[in-house]
Protein backbone atom coordinates (compact mmCIF):
# COMPACT_ATOMS: atom_id res chain seq x y z
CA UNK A 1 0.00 0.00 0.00
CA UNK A 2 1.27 3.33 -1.13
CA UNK A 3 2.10 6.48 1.37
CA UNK A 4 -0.11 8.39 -0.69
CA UNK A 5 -2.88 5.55 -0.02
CA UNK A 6 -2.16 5.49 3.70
CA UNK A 7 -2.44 9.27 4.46
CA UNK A 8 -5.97 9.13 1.98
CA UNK A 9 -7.12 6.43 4.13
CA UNK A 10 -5.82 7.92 7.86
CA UNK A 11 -7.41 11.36 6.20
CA UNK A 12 -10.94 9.70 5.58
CA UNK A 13 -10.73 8.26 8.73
CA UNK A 14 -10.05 11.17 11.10
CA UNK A 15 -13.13 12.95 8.75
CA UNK A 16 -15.57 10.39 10.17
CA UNK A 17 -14.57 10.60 13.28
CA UNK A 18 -14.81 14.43 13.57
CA UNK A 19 -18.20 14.12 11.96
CA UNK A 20 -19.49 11.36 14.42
CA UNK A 21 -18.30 13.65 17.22
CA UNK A 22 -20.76 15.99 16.41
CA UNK A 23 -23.78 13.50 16.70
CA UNK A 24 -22.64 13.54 20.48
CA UNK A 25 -22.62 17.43 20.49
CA UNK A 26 -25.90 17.29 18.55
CA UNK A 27 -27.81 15.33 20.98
CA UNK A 28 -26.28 15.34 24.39
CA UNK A 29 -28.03 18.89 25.09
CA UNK A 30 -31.32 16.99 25.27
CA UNK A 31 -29.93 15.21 28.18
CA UNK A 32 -28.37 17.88 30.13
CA UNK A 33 -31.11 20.46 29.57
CA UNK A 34 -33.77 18.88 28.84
CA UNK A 35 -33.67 15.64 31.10
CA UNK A 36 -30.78 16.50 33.55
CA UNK A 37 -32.18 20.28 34.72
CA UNK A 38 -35.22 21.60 33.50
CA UNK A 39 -38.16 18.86 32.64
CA UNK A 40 -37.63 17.04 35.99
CA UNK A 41 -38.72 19.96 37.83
CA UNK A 42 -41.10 21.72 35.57
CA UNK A 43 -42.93 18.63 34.40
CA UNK A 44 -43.59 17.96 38.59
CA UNK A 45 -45.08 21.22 39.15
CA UNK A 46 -46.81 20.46 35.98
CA UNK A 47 -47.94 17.18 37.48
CA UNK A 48 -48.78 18.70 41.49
CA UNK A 49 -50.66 21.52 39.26
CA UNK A 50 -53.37 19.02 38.14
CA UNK A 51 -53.02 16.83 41.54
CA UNK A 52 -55.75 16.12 43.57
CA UNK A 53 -55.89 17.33 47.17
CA UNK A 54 -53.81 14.22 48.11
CA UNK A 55 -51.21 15.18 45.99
CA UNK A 56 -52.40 12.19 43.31
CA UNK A 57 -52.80 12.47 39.51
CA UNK A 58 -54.55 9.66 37.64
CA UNK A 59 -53.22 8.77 34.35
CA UNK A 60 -54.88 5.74 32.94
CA UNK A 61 -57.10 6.11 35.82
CA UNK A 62 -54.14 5.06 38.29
CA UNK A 63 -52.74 6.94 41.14
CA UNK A 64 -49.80 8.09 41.01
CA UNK A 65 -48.30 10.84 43.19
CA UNK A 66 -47.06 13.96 41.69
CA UNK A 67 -44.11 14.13 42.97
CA UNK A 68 -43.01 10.28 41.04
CA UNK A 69 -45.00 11.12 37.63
CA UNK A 70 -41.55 12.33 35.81
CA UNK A 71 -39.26 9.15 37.26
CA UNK A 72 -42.04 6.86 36.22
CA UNK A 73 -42.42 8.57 32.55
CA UNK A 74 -38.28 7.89 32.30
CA UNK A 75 -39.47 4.26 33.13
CA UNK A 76 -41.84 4.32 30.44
CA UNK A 77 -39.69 5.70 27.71
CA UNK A 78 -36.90 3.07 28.43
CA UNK A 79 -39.73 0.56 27.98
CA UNK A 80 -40.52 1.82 24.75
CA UNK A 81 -37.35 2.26 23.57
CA UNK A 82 -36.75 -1.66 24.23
CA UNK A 83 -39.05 -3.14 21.65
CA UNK A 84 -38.04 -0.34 18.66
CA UNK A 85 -34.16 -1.21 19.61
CA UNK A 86 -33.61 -4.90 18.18
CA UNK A 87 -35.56 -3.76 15.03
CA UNK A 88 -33.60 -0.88 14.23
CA UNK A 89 -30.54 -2.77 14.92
CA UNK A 90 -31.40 -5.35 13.31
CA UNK A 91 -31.81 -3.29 9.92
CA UNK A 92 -28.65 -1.12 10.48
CA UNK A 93 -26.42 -4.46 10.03
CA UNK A 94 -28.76 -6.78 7.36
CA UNK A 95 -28.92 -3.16 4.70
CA UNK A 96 -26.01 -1.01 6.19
CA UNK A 97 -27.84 1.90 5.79
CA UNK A 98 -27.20 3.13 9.03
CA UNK A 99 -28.16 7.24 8.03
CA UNK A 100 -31.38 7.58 7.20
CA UNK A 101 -32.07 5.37 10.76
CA UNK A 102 -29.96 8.07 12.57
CA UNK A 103 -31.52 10.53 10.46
CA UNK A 104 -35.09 9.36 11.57
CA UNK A 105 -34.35 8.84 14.95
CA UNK A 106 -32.86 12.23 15.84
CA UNK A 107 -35.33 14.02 13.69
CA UNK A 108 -38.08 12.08 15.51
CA UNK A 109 -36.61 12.92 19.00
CA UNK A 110 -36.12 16.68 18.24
CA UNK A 111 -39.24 17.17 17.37
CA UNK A 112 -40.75 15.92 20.53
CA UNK A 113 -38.19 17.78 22.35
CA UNK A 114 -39.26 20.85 20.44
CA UNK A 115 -42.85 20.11 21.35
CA UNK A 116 -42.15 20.66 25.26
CA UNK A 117 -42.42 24.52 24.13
CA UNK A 118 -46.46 23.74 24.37
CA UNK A 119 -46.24 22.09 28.16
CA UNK A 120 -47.82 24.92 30.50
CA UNK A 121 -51.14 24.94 32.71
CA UNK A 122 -52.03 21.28 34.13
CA UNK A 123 -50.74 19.58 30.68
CA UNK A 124 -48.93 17.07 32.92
CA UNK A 125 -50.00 14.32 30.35
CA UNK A 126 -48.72 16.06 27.01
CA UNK A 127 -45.01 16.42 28.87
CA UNK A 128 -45.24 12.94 29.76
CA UNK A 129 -45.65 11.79 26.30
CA UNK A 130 -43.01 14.01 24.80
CA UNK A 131 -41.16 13.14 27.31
CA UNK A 132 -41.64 8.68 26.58
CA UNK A 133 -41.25 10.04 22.42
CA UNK A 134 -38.04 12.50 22.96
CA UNK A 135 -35.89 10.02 25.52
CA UNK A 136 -37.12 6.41 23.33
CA UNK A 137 -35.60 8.42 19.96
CA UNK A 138 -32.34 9.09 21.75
CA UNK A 139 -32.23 5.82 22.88
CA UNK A 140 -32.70 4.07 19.97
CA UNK A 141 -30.29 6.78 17.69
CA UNK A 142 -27.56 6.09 20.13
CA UNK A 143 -28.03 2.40 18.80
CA UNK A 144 -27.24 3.30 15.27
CA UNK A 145 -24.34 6.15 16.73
CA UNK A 146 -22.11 3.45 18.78
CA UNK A 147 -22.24 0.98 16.26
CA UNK A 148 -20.36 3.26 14.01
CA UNK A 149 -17.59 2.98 16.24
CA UNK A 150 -15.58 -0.32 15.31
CA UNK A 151 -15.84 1.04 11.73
CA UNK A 152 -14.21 4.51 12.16
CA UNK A 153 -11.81 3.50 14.63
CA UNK A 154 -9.12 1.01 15.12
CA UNK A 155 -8.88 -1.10 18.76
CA UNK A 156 -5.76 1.28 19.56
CA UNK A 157 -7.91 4.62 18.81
CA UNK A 158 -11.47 3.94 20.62
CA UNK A 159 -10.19 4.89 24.13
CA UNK A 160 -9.63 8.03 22.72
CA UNK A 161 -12.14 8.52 19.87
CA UNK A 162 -15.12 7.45 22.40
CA UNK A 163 -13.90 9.89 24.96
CA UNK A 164 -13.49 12.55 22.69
CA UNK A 165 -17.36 12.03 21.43
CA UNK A 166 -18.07 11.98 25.32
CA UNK A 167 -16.04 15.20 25.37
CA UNK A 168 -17.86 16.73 22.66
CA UNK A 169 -21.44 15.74 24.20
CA UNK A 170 -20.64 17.96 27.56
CA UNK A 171 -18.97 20.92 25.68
CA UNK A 172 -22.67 20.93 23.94
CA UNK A 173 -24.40 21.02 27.26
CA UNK A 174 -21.99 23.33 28.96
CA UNK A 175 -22.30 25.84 26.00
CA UNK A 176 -26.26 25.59 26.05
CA UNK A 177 -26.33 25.35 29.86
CA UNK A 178 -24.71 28.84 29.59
CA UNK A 179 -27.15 30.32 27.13
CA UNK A 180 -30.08 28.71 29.07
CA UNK A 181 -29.07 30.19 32.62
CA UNK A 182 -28.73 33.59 30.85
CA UNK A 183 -32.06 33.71 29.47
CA UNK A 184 -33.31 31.58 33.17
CA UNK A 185 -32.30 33.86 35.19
CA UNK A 186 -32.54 37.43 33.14
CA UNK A 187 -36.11 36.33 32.12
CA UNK A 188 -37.86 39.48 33.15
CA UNK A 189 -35.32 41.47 31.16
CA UNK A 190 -36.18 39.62 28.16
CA UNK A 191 -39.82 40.24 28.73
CA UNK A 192 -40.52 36.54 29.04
CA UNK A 193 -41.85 34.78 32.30
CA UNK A 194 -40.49 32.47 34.38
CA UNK A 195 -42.26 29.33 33.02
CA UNK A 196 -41.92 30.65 29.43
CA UNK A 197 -38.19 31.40 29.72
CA UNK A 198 -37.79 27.44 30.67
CA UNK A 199 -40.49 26.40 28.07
CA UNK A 200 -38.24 28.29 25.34
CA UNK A 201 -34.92 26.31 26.91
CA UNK A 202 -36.80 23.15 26.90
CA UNK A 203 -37.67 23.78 22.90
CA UNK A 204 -34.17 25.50 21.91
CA UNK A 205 -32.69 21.69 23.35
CA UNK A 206 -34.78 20.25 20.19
CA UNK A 207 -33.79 22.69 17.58
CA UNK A 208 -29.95 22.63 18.67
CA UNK A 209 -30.46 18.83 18.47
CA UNK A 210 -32.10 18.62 15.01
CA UNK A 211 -29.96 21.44 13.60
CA UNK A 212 -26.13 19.60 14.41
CA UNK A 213 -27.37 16.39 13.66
CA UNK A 214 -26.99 17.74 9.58
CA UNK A 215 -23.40 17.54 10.71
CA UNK A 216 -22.52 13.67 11.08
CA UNK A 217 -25.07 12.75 8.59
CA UNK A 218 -23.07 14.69 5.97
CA UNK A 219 -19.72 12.92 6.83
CA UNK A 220 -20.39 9.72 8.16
CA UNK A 221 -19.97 6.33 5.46
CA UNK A 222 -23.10 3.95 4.93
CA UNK A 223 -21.29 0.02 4.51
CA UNK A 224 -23.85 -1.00 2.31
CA UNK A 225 -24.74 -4.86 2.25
CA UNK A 226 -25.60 -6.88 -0.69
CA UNK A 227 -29.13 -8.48 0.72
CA UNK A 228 -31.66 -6.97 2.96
CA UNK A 229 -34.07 -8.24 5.34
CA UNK A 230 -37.05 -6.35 6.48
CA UNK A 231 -36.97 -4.95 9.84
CA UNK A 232 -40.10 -7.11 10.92
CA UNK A 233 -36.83 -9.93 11.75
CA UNK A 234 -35.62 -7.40 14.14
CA UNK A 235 -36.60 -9.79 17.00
CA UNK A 236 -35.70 -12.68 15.40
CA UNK A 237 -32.32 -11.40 14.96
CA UNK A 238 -32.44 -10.12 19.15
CA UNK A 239 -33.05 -13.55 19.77
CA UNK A 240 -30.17 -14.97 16.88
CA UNK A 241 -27.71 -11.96 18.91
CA UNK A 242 -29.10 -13.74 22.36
CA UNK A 243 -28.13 -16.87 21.34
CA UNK A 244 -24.43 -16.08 19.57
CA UNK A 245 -23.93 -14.35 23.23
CA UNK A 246 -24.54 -17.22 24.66
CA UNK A 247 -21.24 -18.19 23.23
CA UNK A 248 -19.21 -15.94 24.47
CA UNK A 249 -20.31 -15.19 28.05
CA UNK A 250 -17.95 -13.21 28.96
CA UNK A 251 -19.12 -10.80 26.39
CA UNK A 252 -22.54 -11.46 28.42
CA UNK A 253 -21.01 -10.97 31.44
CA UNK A 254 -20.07 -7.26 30.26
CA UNK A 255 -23.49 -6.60 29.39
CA UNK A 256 -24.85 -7.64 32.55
CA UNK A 257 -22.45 -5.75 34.72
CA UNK A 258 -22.72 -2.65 32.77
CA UNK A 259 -27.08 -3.20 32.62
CA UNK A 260 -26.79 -2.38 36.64
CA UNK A 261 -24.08 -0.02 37.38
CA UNK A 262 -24.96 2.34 34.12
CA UNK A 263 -28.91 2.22 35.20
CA UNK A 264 -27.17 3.53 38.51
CA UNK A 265 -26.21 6.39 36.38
CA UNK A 266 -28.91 7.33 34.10
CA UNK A 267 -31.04 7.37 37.22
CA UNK A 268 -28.49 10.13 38.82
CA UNK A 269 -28.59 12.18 35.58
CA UNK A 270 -32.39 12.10 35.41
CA UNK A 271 -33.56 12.47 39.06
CA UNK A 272 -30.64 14.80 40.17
CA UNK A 273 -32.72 18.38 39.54
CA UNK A 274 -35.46 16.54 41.23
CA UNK A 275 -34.00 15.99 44.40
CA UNK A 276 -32.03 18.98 44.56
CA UNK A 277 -34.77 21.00 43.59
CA UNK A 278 -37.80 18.77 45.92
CA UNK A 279 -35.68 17.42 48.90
CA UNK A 280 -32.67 20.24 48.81
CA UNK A 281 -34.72 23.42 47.97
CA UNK A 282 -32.37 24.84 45.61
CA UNK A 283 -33.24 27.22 43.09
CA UNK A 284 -33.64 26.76 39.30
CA UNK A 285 -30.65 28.85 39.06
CA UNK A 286 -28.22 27.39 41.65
CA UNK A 287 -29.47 23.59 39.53
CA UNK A 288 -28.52 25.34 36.33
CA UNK A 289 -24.90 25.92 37.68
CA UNK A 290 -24.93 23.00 39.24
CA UNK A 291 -25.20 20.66 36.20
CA UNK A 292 -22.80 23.49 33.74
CA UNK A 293 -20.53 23.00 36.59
CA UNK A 294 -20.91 19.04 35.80
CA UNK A 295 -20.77 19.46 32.03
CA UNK A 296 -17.17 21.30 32.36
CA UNK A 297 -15.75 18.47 34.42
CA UNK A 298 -17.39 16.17 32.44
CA UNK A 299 -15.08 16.98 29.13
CA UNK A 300 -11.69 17.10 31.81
CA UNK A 301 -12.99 13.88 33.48
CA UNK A 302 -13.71 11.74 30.04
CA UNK A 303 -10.48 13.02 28.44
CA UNK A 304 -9.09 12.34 31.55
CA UNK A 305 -10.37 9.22 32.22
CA UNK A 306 -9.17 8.25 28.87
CA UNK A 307 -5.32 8.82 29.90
CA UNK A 308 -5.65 6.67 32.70
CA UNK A 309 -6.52 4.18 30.78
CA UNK A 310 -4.21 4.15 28.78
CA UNK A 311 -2.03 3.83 31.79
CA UNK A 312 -4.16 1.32 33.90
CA UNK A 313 -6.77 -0.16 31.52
CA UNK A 314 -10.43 0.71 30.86
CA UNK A 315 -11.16 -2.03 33.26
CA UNK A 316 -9.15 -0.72 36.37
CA UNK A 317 -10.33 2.81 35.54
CA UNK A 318 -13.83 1.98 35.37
CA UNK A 319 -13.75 0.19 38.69
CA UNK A 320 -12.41 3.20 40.31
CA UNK A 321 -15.06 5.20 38.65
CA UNK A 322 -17.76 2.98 40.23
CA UNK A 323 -16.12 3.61 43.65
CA UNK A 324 -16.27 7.15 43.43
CA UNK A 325 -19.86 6.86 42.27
CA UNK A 326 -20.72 5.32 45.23
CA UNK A 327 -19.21 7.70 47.85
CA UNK A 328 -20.81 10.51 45.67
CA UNK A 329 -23.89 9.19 46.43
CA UNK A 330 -23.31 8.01 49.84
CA UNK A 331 -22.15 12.08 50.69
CA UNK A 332 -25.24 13.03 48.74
CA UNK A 333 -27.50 11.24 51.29
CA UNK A 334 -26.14 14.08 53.94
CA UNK A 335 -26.35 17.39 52.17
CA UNK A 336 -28.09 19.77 54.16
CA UNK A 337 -30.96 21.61 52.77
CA UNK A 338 -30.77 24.82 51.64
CA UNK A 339 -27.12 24.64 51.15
CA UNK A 340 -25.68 25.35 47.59
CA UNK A 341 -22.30 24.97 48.11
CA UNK A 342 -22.65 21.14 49.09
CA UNK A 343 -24.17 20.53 46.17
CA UNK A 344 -21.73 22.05 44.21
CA UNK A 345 -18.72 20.06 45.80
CA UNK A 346 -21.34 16.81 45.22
CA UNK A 347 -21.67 18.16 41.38
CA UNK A 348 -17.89 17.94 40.45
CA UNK A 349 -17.49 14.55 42.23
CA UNK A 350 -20.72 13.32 39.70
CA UNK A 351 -18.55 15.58 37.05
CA UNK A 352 -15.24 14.05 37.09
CA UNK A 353 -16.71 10.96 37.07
CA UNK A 354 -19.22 10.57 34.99
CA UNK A 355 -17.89 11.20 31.30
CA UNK A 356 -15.16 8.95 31.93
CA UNK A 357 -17.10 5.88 32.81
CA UNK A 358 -19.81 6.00 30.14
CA UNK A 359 -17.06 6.76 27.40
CA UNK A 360 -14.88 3.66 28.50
CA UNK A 361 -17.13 1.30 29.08
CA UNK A 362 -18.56 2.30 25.35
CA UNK A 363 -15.06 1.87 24.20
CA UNK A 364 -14.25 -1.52 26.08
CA UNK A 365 -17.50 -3.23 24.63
CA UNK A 366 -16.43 -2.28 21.17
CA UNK A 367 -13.59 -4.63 21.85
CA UNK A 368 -15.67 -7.71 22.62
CA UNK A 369 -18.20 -7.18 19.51
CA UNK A 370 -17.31 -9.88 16.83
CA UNK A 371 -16.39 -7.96 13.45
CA UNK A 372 -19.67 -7.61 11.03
CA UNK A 373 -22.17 -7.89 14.30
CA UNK A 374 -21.48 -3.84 14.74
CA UNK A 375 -25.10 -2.78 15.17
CA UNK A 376 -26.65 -6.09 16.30
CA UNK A 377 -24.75 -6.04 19.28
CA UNK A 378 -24.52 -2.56 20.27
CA UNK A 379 -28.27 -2.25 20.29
CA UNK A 380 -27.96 -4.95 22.41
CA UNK A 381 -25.77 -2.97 24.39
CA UNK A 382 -27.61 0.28 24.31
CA UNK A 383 -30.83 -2.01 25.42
CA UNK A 384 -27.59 -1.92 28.51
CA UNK A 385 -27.24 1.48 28.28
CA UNK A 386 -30.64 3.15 28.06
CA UNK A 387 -33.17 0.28 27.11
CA UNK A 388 -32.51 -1.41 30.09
CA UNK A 389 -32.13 1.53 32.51
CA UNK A 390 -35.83 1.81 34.06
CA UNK A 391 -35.18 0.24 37.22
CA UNK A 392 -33.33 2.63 38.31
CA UNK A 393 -35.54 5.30 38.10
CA UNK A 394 -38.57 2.30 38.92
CA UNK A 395 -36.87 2.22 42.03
CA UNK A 396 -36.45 5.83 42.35
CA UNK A 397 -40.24 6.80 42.33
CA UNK A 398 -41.32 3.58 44.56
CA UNK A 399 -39.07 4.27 47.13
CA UNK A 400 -40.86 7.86 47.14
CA UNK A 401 -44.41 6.73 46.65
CA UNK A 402 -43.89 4.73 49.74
CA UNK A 403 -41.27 7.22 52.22
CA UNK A 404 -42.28 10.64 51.09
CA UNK A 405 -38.51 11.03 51.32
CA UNK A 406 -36.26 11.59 48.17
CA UNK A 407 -33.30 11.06 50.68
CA UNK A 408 -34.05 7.28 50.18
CA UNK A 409 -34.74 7.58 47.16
CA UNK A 410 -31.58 8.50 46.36
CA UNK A 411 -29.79 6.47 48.81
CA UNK A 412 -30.89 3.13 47.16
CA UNK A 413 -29.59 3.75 43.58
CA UNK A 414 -26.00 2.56 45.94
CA UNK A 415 -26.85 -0.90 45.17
CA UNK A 416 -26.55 -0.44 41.35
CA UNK A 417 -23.05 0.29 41.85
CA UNK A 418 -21.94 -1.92 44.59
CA UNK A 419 -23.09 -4.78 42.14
CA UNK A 420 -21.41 -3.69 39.62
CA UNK A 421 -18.45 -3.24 40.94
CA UNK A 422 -18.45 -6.64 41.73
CA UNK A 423 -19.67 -8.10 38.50
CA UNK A 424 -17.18 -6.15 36.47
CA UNK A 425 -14.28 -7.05 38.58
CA UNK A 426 -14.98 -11.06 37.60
CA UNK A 427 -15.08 -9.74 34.15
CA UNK A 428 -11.54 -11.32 32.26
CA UNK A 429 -11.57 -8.76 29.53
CA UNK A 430 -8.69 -9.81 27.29
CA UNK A 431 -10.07 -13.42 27.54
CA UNK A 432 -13.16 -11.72 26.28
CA UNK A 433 -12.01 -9.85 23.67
CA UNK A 434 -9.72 -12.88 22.14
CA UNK A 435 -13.08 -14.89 22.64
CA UNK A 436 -14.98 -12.15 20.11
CA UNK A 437 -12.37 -12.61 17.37
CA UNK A 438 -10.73 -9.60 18.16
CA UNK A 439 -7.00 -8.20 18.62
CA UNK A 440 -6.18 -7.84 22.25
CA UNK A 441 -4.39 -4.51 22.88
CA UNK A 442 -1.31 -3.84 24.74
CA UNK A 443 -3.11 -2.17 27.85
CA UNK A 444 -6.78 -2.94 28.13
């Protein structure tokens, strides 16, 4: 192979990577502003707004108090996402015509997120199904996004390209979060109210999302296949990827550690304006600061993160990651109401954290996918991820329904991460990896 063919190829590459960056800084300021600060809270006083006088709403005709309506929509959406997930999947490897599935998803997803501008008065029911549309499509287009991954980068690179998408994702929500606390907290100088300035932040999330999405989809590759199957197998093929797992159960073993300690953290990210918010009393503001102040250690903890690896090993440096998690939240347990500053120093523990040990353990299951099983797998994965992460936040609104107390709510999201601490650390990941037909790198 000719120099001049190398640099072509290394040049191609490096294009597709910059341009699936960008999917993570299209889409990640749905979760920080949308999920992370400001629909938690709003779409509760939505909810308490149409309660009865014992605090109830009744969708479907069942109870369910105000205060748990948001965690139990999260639930619902993850559901959701679950079924649409092996189809879509499914498709992306049998046609390789992974775009327009990215393209639908995201466009699908912004558009609910857009929608949120119309959630005012005692619409409690309209935010919840924006809310089940908006967080399925991300789920799902995250599916298509991470299977891109063993395509565009070499085992030696994904450490570092996955970190740097990470990276990307929080400089998105740090540079919205800043726009979005402007407009927040100058709302009366912009002739807007208080409700509308959040409504507008809630909708801007969905434009920024479908507008930067324009940007991967014009530089990412399609691998087209020779024969297609309909989608309608995409079960059939779940339960084909179920059964070739089977095989290699270490690979399964991965998945299964991962399912628990990352539902751990999706329910953090999703119920963490809540309880500062409902149990804390904090302001919208101090929230808003809060989670920018988690979005700028996010980039410096999952570029970070990704040096240590290199170092130590994904492995090793998730495990630590998982320990931290847990003190975080054990500390958490004991902030004092009313007290801003706490929650700050509990923010930059979750922010130092938490890019790193999504991006890794991203980057480590790329390693133990066998090669042409891209998509199949990672929606298995992202079923892992996202599809599989309603326990959590299951967990979340029982334990409130039943204490009244979002201190134990929070407390018992520990277990997530105790267990998978423990499950990872049986994990032999270069045995793994070999297992999946893959190199084994020098430091994993």
């Amino acid at each position: 192979m000719s120099a001049d063919t190398v640099r072509t190829e290394v040049f191609d590459r490096k294009r597709e990577q910059r341009g699936w960056y960008f999917y993570d800084w299209a889409c990640s300021v749905y979760s920080t502003s949308v999920l992370t600060v400001f629909l938690g809270p709003y779409l509760t006083s939505v909810a308490k707004s149409a309660a009865d006088a014992d605090g109830f709403v009744h969708p479907l005709g069942i109870p369910v108090r105000a205060g748990s309506f948001f965690a139990y929509c999260v639930s619902a959406s993850v559901i959701v996402s679950i079924f649409v997930m092996p189809l879509v999947g499914a498709a992306a490897d049998r046609t390789g015509r992974k775009k327009p599935m990215l393209a639908a998803c995201a466009y699908v997803g912004a558009a609910a997120t857009t929608g949120l501008f119309f959630l005012s008065g005692d619409r409690y029911l309209l935010g919840g199904l924006l809310l089940i549309v908006a967080n399925a499509s991300v789920a799902v287009s995250m599916v298509v996004y991470n299977s891109y991954l063993p395509q565009i980068a070499p085992p030696e690179e994904r450490d570092r390209v996955s970190s740097r998408g990470w990276a990307f994702g929080y400089a998105a929500g740090s540079a919205m979060l800043i726009v979005n606390l402007i407009l927040f907290t100058g709302h009366d100088s912009f002739g807007v109210s208080e409700s509308t300035a959040v409504r507008i932040c809630l909708a801007s999330a969905g434009l920024w999302w479908g507008a930067f999405t324009l940007v991967p989809l014009a530089r990412l590759r399609d691998r087209h296949k020779t024969s297609a199957a309909p989608a309608v197998h995409g079960w059939r093929q779940l339960a084909s990827t179920v059964r070739d797992m089977r095989g290699k159960p270490l690979t399964l073993s991965f998945l299964l550690a991962y399912l628990i300690y990352n539902d751990g953290i999706q329910t953090v990210i999703s119920q963490a304006s809540v309880y500062g918010s409902e149990e804390l009393g904090l302001s919208q503001s101090t929230l808003i600061t809060a989670v920018l102040m988690v979005q700028v250690l996010a980039v410096a903890g999952a570029l970070g993160m990704g040096r240590l690896a290199r170092t130590y090993g994904a492995k090793r440096t998730i495990l630590g990651s998982l320990v931290a998690w847990t003190a975080t939240l054990g500390a958490g347990y004991f902030l004092p109401a009313g007290a801003p500053v706490w929650f700050f120093v509990l923010a930059s523990g979750i922010g130092l954290v938490l890019g790193g040990s999504q991006a890794l353990s991203r980057s480590l299951f790329s390693h133990l996918v066998p090669p042409g099983k891209e998509a199949e797998y990672f929606s298995a994965y992202e079923m892992s991820d996202r599809g599989m992460s309603w326990l959590g936040p299951l967990l979340f609104g029982i334990t409130y329904q039943l204490t009244g107390s979002y201190r134990d709510a929070i407390i018992s999201l520990v277990a997530f991460f105790v267990m998978g601490f423990a499950l990872l650390a049986r994990v032999p990941v270069r045995q793994a990896i070999s297992d999946a037909g893959n190199p084994v790198p020098e430091r994993i």
